[in-house]
C-alpha atoms as a PDB file:
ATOM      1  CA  UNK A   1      90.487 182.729  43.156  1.00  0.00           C
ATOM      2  CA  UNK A   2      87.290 183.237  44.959  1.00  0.00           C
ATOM      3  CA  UNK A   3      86.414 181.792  48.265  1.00  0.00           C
ATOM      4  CA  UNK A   4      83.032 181.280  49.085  1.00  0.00           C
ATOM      5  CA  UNK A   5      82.453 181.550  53.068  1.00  0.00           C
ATOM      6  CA  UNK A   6      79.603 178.475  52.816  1.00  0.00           C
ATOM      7  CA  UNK A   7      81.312 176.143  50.939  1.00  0.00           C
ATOM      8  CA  UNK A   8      82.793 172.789  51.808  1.00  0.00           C
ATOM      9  CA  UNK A   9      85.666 170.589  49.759  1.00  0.00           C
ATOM     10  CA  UNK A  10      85.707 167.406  49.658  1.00  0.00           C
ATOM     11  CA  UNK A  11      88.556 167.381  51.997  1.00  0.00           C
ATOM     12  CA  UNK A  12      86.822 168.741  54.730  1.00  0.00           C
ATOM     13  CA  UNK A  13      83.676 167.139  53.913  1.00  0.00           C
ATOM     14  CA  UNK A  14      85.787 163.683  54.472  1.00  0.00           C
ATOM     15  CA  UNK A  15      87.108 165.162  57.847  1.00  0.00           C
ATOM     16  CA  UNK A  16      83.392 165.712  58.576  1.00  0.00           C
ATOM     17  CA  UNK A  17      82.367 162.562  57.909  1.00  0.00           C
ATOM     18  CA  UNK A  18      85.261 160.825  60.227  1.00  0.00           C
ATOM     19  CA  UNK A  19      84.912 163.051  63.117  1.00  0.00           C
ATOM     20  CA  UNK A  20      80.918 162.072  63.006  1.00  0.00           C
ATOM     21  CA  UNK A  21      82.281 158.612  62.917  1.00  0.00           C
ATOM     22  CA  UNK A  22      84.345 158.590  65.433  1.00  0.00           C
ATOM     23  CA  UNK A  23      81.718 159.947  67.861  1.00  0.00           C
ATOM     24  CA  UNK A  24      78.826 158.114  67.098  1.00  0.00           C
ATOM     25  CA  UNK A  25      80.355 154.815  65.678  1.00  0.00           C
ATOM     26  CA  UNK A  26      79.186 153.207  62.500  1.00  0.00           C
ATOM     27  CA  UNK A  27      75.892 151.394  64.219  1.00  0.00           C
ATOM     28  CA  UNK A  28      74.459 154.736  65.367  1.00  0.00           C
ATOM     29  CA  UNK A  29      74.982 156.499  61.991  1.00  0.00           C
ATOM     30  CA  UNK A  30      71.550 155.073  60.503  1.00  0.00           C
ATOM     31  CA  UNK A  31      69.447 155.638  63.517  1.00  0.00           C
ATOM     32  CA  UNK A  32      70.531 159.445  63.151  1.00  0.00           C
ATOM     33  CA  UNK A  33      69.980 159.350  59.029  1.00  0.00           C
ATOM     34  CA  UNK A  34      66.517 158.329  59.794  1.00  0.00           C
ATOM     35  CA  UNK A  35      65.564 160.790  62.462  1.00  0.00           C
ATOM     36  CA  UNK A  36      67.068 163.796  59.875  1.00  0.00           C
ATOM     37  CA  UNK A  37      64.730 162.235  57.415  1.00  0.00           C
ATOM     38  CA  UNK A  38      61.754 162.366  59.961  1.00  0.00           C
ATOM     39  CA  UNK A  39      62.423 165.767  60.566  1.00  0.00           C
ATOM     40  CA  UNK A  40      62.696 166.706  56.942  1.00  0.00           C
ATOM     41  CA  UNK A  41      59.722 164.647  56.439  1.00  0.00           C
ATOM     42  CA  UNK A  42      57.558 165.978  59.183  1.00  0.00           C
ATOM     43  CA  UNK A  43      59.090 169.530  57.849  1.00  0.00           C
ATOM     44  CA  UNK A  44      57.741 169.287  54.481  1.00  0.00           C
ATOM     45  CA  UNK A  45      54.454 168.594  55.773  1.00  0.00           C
ATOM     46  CA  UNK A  46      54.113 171.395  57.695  1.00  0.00           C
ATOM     47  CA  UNK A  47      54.861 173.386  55.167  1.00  0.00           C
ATOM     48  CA  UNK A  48      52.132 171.907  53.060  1.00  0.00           C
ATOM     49  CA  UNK A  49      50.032 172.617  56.139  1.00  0.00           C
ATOM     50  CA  UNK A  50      50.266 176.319  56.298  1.00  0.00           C
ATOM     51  CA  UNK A  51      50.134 176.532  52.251  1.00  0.00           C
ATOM     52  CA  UNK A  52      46.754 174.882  52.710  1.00  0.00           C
ATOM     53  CA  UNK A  53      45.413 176.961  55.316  1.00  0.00           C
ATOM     54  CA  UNK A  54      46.438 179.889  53.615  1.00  0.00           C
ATOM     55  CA  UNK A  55      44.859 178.550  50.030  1.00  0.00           C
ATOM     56  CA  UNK A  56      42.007 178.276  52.153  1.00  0.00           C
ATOM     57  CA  UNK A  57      41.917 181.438  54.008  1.00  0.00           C
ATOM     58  CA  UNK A  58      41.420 183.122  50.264  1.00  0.00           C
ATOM     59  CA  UNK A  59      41.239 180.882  47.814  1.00  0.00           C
ATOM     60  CA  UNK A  60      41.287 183.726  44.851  1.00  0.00           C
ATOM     61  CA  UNK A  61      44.543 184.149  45.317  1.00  0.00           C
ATOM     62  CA  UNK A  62      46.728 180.951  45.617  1.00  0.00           C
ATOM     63  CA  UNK A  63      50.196 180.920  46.343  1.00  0.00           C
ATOM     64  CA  UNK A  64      52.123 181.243  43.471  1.00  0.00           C
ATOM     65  CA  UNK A  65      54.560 178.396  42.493  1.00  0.00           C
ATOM     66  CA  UNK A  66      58.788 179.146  41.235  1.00  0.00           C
ATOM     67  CA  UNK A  67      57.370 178.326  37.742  1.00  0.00           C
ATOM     68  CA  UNK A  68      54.022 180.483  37.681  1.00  0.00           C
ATOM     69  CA  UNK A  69      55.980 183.674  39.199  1.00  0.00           C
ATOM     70  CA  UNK A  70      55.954 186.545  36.452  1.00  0.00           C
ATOM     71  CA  UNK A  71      59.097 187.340  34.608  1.00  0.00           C
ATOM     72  CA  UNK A  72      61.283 190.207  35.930  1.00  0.00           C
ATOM     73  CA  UNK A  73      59.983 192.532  32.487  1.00  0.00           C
ATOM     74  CA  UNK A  74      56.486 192.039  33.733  1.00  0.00           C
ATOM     75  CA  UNK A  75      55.240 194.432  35.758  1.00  0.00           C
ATOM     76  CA  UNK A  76      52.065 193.117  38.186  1.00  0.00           C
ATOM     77  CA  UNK A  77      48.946 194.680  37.656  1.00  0.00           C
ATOM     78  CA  UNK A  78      46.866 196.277  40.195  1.00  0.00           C
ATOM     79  CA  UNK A  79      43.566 194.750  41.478  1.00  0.00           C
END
């Protein structure tokens, strides 16, 4: 059987769940789910920030996307 250090059963992620519960109560639970998605939100955007200023800094040579990346039995060329 393998155990993976990172990972989290349901079990536990039920524990997690009622511990967060119990110490916030059910009316503060929202209020926190929409602050983490502010902070994701406002994350994202920087991101999308520095991607821009960096597109901008040279735009010959954009940042390359998952999809556009060359395959592993390409080798890059030199400029």
């Amino acid at each position: 059987m393998l155990v993976y250090p990172l990972f989290i059963g349901t079990w536990e992620l039920v524990l997690i769940i009622l511990v967060i519960v119990l110490i916030f109560g059910g009316k503060k639970i929202p209020e926190l789910m929409k602050g983490v998605g502010k902070g994701v939100k406002s994350f994202k955007e920087g991101i999308s920030e520095v991607e821009e200023q960096i597109n901008q800094a040279d735009p010959a040579k954009p940042l390359a996307k998952p999809e556009e990346a060359p395959k592993s039995d390409e080798t890059p060329k030199a400029e």
